[in-house]
Structure formats: structure tokens, C-alpha cells
PDB file of N, CA and C in Angstrom:
ATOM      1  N   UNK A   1      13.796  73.656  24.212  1.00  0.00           N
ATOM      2  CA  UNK A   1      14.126  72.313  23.874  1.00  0.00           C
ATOM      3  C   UNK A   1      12.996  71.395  24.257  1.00  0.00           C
ATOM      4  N   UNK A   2      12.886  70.218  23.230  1.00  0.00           N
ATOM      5  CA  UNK A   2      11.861  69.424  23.800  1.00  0.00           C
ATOM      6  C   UNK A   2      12.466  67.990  24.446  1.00  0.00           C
ATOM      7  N   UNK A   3      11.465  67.647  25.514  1.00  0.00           N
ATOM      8  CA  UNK A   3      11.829  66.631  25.771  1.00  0.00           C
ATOM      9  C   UNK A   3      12.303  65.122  24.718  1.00  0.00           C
ATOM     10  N   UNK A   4      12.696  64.281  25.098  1.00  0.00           N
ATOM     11  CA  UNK A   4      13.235  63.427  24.095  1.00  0.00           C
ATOM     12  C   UNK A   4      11.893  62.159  24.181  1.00  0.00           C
ATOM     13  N   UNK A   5      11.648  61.972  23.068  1.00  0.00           N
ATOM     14  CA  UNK A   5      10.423  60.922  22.947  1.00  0.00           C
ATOM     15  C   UNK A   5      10.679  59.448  23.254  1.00  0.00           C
ATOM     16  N   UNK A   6       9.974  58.805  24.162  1.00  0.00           N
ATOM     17  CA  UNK A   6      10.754  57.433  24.529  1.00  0.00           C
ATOM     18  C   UNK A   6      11.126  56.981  23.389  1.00  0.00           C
ATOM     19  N   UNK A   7      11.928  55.211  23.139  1.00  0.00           N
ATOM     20  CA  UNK A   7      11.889  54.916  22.171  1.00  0.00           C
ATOM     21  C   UNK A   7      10.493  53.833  22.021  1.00  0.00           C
ATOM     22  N   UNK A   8       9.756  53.209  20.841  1.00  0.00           N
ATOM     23  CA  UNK A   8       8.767  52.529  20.869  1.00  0.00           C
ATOM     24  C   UNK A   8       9.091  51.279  21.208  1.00  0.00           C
ATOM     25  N   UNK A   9       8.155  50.383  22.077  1.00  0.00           N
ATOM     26  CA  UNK A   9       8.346  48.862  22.697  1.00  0.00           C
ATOM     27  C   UNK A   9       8.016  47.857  21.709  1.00  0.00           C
ATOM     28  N   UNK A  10       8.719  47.290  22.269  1.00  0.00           N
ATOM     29  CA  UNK A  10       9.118  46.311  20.712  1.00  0.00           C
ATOM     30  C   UNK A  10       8.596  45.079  20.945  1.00  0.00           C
ATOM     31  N   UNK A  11       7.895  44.682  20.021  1.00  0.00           N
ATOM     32  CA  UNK A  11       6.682  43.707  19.849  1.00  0.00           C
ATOM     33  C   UNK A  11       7.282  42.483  20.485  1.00  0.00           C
ATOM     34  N   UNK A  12       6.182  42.023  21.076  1.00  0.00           N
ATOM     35  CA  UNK A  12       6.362  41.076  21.659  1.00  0.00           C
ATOM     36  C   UNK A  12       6.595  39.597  20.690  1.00  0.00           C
ATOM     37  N   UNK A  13       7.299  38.222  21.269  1.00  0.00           N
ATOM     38  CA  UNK A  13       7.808  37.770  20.483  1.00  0.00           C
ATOM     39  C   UNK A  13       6.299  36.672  20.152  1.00  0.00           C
ATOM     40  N   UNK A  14       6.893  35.847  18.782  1.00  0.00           N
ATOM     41  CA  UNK A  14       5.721  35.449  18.757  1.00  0.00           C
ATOM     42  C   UNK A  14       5.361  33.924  19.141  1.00  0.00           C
ATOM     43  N   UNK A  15       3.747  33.904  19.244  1.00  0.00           N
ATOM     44  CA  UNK A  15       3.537  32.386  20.377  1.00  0.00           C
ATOM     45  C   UNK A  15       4.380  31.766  19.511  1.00  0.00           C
ATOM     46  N   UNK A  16       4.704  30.265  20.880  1.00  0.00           N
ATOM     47  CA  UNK A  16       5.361  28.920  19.986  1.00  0.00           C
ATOM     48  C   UNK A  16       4.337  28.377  19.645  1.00  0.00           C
ATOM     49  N   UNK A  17       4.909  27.440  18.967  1.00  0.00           N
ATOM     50  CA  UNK A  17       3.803  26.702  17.828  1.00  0.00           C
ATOM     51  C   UNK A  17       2.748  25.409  19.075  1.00  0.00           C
ATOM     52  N   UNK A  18       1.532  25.282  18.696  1.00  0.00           N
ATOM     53  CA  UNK A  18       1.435  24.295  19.515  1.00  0.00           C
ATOM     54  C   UNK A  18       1.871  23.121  19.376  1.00  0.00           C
ATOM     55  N   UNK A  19       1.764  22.121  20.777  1.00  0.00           N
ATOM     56  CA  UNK A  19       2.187  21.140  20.436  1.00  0.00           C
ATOM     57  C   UNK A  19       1.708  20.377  19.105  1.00  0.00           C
ATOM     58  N   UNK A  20       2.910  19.432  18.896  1.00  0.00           N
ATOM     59  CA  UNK A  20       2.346  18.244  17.843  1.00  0.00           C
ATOM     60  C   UNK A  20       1.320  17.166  18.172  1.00  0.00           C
ATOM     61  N   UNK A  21       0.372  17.249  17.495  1.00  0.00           N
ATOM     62  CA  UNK A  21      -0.585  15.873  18.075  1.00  0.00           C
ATOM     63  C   UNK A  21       0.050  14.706  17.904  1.00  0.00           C
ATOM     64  N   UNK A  22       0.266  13.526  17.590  1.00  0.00           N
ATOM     65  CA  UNK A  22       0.919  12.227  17.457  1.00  0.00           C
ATOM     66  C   UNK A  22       0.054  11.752  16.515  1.00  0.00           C
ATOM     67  N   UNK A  23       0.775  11.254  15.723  1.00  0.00           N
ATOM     68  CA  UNK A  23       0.640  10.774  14.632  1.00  0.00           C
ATOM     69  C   UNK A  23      -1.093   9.724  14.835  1.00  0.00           C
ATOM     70  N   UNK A  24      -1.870   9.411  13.784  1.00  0.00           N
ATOM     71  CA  UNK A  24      -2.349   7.770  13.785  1.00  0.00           C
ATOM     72  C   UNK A  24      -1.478   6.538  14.376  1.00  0.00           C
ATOM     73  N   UNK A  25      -2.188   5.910  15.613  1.00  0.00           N
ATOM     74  CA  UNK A  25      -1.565   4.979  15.812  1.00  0.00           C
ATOM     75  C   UNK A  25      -2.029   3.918  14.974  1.00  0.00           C
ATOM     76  N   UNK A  26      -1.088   2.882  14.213  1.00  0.00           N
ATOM     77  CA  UNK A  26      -1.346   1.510  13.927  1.00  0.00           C
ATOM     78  C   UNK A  26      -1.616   0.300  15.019  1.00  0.00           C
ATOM     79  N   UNK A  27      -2.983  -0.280  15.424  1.00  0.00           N
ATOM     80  CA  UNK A  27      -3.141  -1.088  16.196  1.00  0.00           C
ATOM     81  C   UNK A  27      -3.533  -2.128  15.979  1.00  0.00           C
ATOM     82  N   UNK A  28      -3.800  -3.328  16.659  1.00  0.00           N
ATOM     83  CA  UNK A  28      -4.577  -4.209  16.338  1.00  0.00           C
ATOM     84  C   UNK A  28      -6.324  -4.203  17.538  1.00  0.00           C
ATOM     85  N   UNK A  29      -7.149  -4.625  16.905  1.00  0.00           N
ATOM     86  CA  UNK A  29      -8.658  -4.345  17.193  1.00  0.00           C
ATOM     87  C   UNK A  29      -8.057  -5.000  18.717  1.00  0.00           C
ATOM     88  N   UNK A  30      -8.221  -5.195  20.280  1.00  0.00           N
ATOM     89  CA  UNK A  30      -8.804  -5.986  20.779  1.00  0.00           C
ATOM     90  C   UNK A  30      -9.691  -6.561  20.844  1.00  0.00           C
ATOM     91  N   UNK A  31     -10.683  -6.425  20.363  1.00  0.00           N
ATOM     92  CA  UNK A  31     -11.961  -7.232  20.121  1.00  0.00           C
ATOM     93  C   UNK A  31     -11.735  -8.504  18.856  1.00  0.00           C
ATOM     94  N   UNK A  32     -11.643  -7.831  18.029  1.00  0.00           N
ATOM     95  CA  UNK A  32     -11.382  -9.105  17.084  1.00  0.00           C
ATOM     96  C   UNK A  32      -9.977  -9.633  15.777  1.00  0.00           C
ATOM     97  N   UNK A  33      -8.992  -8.319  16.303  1.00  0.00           N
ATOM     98  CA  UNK A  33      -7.815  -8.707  16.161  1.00  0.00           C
ATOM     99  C   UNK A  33      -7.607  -8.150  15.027  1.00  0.00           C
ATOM    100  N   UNK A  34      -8.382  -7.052  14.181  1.00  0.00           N
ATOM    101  CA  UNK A  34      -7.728  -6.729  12.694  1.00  0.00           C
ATOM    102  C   UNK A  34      -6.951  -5.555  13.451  1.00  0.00           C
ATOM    103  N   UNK A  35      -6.642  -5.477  12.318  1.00  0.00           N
ATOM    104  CA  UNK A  35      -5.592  -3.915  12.182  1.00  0.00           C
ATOM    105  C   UNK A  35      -6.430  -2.861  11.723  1.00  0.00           C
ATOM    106  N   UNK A  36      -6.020  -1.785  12.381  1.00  0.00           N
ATOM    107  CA  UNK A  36      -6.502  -0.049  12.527  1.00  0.00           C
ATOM    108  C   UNK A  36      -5.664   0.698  12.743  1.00  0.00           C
ATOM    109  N   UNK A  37      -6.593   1.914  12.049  1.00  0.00           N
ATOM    110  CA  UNK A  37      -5.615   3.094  12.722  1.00  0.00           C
ATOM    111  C   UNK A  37      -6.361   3.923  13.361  1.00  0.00           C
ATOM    112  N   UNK A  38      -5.914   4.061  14.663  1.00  0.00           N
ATOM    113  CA  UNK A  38      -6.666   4.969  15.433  1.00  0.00           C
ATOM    114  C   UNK A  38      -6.381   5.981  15.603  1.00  0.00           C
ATOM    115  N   UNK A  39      -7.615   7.071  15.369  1.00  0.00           N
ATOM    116  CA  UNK A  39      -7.021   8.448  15.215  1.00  0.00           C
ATOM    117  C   UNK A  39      -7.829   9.522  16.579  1.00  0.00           C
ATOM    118  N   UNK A  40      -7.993   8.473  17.629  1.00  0.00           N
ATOM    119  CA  UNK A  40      -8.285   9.608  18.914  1.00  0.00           C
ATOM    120  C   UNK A  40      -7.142  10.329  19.040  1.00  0.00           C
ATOM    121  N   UNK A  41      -5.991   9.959  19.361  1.00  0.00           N
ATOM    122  CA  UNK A  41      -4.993  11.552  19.190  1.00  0.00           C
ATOM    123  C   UNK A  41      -4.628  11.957  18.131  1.00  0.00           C
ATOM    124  N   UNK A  42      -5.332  11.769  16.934  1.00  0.00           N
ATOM    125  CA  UNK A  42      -4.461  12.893  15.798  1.00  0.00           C
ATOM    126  C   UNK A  42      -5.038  13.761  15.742  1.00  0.00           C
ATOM    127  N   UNK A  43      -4.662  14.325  14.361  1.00  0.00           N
ATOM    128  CA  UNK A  43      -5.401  15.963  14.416  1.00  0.00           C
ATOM    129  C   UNK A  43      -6.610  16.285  13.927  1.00  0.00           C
ATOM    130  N   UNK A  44      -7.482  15.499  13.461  1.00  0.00           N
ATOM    131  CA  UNK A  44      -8.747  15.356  13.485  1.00  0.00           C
ATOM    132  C   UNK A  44      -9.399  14.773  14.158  1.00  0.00           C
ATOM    133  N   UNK A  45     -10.870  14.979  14.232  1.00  0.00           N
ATOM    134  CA  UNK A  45     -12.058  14.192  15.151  1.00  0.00           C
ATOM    135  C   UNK A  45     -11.842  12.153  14.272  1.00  0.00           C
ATOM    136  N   UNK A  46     -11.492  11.524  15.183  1.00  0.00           N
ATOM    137  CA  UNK A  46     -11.740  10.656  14.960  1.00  0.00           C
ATOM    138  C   UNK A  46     -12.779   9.531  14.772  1.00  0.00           C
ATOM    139  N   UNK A  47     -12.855   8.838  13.340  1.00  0.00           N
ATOM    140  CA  UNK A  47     -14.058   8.340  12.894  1.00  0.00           C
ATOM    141  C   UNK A  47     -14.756   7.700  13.529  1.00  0.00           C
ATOM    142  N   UNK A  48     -14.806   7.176  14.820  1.00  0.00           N
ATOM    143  CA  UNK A  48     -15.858   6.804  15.719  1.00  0.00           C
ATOM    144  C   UNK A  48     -16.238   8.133  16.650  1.00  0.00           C
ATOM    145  N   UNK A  49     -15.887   8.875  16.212  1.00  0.00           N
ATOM    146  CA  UNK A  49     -16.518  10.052  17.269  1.00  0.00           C
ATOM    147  C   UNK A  49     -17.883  10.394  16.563  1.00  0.00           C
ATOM    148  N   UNK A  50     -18.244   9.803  15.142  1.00  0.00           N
ATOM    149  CA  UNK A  50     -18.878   9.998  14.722  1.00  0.00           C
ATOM    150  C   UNK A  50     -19.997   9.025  15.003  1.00  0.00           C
ATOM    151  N   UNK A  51     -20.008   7.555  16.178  1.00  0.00           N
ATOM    152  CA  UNK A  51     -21.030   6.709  16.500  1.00  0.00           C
ATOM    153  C   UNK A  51     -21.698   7.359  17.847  1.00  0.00           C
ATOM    154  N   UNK A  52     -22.944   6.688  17.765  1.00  0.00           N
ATOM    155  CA  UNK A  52     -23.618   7.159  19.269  1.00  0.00           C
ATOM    156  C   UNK A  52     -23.263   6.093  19.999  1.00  0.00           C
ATOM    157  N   UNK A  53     -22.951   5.832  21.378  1.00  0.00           N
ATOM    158  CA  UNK A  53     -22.666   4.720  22.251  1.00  0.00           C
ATOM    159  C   UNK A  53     -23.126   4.887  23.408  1.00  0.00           C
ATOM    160  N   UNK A  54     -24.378   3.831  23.891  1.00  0.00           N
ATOM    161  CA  UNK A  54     -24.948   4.393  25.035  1.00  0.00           C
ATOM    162  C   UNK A  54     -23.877   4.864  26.307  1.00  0.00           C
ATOM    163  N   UNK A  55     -23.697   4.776  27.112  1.00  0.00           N
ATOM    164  CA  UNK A  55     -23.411   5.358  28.671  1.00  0.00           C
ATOM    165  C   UNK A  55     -22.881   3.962  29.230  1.00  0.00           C
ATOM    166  N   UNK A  56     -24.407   2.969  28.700  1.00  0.00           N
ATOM    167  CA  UNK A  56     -23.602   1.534  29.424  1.00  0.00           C
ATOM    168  C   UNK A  56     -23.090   0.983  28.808  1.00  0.00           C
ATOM    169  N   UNK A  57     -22.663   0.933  27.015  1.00  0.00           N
ATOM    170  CA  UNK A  57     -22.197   0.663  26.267  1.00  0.00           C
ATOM    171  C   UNK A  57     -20.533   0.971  26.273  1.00  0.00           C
ATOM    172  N   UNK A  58     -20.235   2.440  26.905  1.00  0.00           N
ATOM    173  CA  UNK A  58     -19.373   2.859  26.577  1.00  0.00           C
ATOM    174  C   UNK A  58     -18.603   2.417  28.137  1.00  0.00           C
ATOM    175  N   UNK A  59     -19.086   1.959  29.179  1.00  0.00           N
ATOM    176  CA  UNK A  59     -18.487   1.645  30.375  1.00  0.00           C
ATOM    177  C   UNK A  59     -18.080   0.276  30.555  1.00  0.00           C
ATOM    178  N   UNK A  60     -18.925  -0.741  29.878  1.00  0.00           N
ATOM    179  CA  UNK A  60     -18.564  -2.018  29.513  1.00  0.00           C
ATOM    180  C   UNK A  60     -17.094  -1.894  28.593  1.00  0.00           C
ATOM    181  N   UNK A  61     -17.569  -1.147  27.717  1.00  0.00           N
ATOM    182  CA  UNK A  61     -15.995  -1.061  27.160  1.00  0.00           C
ATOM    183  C   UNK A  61     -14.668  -0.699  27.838  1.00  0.00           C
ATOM    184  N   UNK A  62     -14.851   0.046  28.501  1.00  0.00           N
ATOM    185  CA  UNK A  62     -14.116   0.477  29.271  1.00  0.00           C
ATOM    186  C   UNK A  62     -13.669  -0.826  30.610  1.00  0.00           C
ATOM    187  N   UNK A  63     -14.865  -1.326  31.145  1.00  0.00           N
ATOM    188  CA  UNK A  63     -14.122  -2.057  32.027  1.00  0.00           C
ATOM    189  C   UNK A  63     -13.716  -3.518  31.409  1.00  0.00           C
ATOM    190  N   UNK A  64     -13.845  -3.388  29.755  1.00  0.00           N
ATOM    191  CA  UNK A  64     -13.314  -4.983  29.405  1.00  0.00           C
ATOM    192  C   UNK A  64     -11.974  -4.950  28.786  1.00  0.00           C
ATOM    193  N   UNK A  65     -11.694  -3.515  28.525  1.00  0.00           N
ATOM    194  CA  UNK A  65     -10.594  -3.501  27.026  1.00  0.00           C
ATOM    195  C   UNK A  65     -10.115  -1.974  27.807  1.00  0.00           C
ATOM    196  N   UNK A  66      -8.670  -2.007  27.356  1.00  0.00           N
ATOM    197  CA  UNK A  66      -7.851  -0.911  27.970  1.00  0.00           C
ATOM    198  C   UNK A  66      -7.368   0.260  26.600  1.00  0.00           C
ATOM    199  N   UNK A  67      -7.476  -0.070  25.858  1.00  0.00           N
ATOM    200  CA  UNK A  67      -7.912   0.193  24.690  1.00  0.00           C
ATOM    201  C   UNK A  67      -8.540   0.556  23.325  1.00  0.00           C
ATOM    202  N   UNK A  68      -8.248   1.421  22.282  1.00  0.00           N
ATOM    203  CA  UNK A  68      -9.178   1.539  21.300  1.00  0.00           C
ATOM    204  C   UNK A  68      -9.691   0.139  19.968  1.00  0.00           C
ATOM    205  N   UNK A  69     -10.682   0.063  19.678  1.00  0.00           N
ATOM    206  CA  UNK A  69     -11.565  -1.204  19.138  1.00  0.00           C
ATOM    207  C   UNK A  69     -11.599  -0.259  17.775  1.00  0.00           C
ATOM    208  N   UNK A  70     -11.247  -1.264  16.977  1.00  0.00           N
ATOM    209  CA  UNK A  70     -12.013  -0.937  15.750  1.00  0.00           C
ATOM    210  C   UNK A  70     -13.523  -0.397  14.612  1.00  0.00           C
ATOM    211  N   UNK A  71     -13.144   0.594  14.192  1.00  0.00           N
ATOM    212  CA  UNK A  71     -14.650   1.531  13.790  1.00  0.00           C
ATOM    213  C   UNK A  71     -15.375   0.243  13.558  1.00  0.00           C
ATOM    214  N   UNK A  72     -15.682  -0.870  12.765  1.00  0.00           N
ATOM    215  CA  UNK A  72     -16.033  -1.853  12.357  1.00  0.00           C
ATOM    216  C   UNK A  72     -16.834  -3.007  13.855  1.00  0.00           C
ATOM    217  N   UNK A  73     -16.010  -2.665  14.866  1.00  0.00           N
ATOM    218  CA  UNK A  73     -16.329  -4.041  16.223  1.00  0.00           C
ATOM    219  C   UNK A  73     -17.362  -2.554  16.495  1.00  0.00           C
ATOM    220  N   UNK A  74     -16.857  -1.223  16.662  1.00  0.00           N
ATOM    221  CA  UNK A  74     -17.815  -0.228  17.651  1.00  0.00           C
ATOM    222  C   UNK A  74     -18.863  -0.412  16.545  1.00  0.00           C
ATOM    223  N   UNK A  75     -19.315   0.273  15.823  1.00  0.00           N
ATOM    224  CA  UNK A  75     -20.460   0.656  14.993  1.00  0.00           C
ATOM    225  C   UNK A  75     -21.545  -1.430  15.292  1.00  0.00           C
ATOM    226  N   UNK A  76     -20.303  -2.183  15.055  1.00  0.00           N
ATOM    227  CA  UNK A  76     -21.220  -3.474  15.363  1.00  0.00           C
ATOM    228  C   UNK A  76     -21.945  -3.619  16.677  1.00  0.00           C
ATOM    229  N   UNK A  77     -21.019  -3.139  17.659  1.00  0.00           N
ATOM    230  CA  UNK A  77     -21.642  -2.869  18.802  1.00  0.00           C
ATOM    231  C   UNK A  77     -22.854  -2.192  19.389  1.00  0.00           C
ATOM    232  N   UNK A  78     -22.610  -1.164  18.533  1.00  0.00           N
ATOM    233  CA  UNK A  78     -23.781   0.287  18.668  1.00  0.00           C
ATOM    234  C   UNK A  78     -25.085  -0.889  18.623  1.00  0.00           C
ATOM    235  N   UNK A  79     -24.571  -1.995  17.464  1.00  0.00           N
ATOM    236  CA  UNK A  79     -25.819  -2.409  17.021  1.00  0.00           C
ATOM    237  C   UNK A  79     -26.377  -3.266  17.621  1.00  0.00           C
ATOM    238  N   UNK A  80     -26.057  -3.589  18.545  1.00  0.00           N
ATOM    239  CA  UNK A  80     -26.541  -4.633  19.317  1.00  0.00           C
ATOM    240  C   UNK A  80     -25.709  -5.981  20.095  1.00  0.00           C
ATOM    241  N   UNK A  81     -24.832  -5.801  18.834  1.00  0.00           N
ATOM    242  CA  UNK A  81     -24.119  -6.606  19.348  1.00  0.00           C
ATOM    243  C   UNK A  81     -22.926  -7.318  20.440  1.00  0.00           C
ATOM    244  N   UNK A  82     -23.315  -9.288  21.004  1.00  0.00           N
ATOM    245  CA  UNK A  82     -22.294  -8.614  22.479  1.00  0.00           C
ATOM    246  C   UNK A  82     -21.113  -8.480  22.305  1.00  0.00           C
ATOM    247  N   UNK A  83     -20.300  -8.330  23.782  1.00  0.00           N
ATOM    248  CA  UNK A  83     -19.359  -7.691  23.685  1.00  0.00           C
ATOM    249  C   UNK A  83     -18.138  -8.736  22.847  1.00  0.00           C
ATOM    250  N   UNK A  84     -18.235 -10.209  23.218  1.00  0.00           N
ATOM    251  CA  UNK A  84     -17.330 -11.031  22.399  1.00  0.00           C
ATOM    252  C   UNK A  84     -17.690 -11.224  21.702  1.00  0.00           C
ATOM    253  N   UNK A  85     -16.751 -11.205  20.410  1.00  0.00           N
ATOM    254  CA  UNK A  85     -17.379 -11.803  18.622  1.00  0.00           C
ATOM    255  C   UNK A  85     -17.584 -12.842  19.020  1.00  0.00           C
ATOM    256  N   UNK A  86     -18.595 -13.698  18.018  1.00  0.00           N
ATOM    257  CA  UNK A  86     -19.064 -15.126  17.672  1.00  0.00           C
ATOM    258  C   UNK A  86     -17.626 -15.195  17.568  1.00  0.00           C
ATOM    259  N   UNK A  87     -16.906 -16.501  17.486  1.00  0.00           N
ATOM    260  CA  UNK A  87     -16.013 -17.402  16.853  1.00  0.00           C
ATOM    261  C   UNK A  87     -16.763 -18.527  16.063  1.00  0.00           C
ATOM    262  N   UNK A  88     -15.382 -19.059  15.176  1.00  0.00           N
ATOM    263  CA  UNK A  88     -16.263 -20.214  14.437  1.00  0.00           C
ATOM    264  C   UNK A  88     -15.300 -21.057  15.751  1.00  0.00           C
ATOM    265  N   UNK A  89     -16.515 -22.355  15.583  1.00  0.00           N
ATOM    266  CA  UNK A  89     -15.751 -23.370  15.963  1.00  0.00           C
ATOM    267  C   UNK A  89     -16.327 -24.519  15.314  1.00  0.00           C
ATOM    268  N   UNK A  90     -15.174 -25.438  15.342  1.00  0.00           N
ATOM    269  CA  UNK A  90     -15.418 -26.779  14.616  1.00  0.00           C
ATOM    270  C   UNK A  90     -16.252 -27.322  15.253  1.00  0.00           C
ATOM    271  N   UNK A  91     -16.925 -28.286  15.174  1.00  0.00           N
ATOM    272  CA  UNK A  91     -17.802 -29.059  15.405  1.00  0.00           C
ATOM    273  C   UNK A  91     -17.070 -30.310  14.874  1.00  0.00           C
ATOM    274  N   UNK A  92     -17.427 -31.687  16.158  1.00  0.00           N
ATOM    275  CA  UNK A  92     -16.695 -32.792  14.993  1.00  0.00           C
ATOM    276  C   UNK A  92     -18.274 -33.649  14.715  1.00  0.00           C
ATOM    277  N   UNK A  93     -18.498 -34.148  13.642  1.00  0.00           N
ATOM    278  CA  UNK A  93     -19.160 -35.250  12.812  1.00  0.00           C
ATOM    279  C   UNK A  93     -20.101 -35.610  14.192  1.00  0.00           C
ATOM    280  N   UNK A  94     -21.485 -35.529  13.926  1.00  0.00           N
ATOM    281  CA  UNK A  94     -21.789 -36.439  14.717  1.00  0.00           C
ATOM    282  C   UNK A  94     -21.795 -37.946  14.533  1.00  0.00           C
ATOM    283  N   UNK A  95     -21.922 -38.860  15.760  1.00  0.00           N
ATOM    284  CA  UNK A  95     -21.689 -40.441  15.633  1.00  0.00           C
ATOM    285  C   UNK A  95     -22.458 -40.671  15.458  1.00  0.00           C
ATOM    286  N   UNK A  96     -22.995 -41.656  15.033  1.00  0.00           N
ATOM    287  CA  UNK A  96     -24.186 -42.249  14.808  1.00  0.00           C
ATOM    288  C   UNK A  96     -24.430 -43.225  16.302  1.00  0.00           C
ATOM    289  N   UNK A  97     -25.990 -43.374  16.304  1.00  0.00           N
ATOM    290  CA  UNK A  97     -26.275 -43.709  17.788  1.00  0.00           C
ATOM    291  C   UNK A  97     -26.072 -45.854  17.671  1.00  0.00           C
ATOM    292  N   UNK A  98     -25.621 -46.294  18.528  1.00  0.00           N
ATOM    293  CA  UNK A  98     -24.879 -47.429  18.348  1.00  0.00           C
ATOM    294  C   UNK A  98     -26.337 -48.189  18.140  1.00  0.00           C
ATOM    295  N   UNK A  99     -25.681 -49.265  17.480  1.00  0.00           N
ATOM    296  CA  UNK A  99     -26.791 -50.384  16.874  1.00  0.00           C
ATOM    297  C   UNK A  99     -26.988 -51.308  17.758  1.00  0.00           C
ATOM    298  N   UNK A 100     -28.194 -51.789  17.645  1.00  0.00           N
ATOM    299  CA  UNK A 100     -28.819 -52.332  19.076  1.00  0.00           C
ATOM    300  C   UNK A 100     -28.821 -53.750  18.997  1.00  0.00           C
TER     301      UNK A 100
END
């Protein structure tokens, strides 16, 4: 008689799925207030991962804004530009200098 053959081990189950990344968030710029969508947590490389930003560029940001900025304020930035947008501001009329 022969011995009896184990039975075969049975496959292991399979991985869970990974997590879900989170969606695009809809934000508004802190810097200059438009609307974005920021895609540092979705499931692609997000379109400013595609700017260069110096070291001190990227720490100023950091210690002014808690937050992601719009591809449009960063890429302006890259360029030179400072950290607060110009604003317009009114100007009123100048007076004319009084008559003598």
C-alpha cells in the first residue's frame, strides 16, 4: 500500500486592492483667488510637478501659504515673480496745485 498523498495548499487569497487616491480637489488659488484643481493627491503626477522651484522658492511658499497655489501663480513665480500679486488700485485724480 502506498502512502496517501497530502492534499495540495490552496492558493493564497488575493491582495486587496490599493487604497483609493482622492479625487482632484476643487480650490481656490491662495495667492490670487481663481479656482483650480489640484491634483497633488490624485492619481497622476500633478501638473506643477512638472515646474522647477528653487529650494528658497519653495520654503517661502511654504512659510506664507498652508496650501496648494495655482499652476498659473507657481510657473509665474518660477519666473521671478514676488510672492504677492500686483493689485490694481485706484488712484484718485490728481488736484491741481492751488492758485497763487
Amino acid at each position: 500500500m502506498s502512502d496517501p498523498q497530502p492534499a495540495p495548499a490552496a492558493p493564497p487569497p488575493p491582495a486587496p486592492p490599493p487604497p483609493a487616491r482622492p479625487a482632484l480637489r476643487a480650490i481656490a488659488c491662495p495667492r490670487c483667488g481663481g479656482d483650480f484643481r489640484c491634483g497633488a493627491a490624485g492619481p497622476g503626477p500633478c501638473a506643477c510637478s512638472g515646474l522647477t522651484l528653487t529650494p528658497a522658492l519653495q520654503a517661502a511658499l511654504r512659510a506664507r501659504w498652508d496650501d496648494c497655489l495655482c499652476l498659473a501663480c507657481l510657473r509665474t513665480l518660477a519666473d521671478g515673480a514676488p510672492l504677492e500679486p500686483a493689485t490694481a488700485t485706484a488712484t484718485a485724480p490728481a488736484t491741481p496745485p492751488p492758485r497763487g
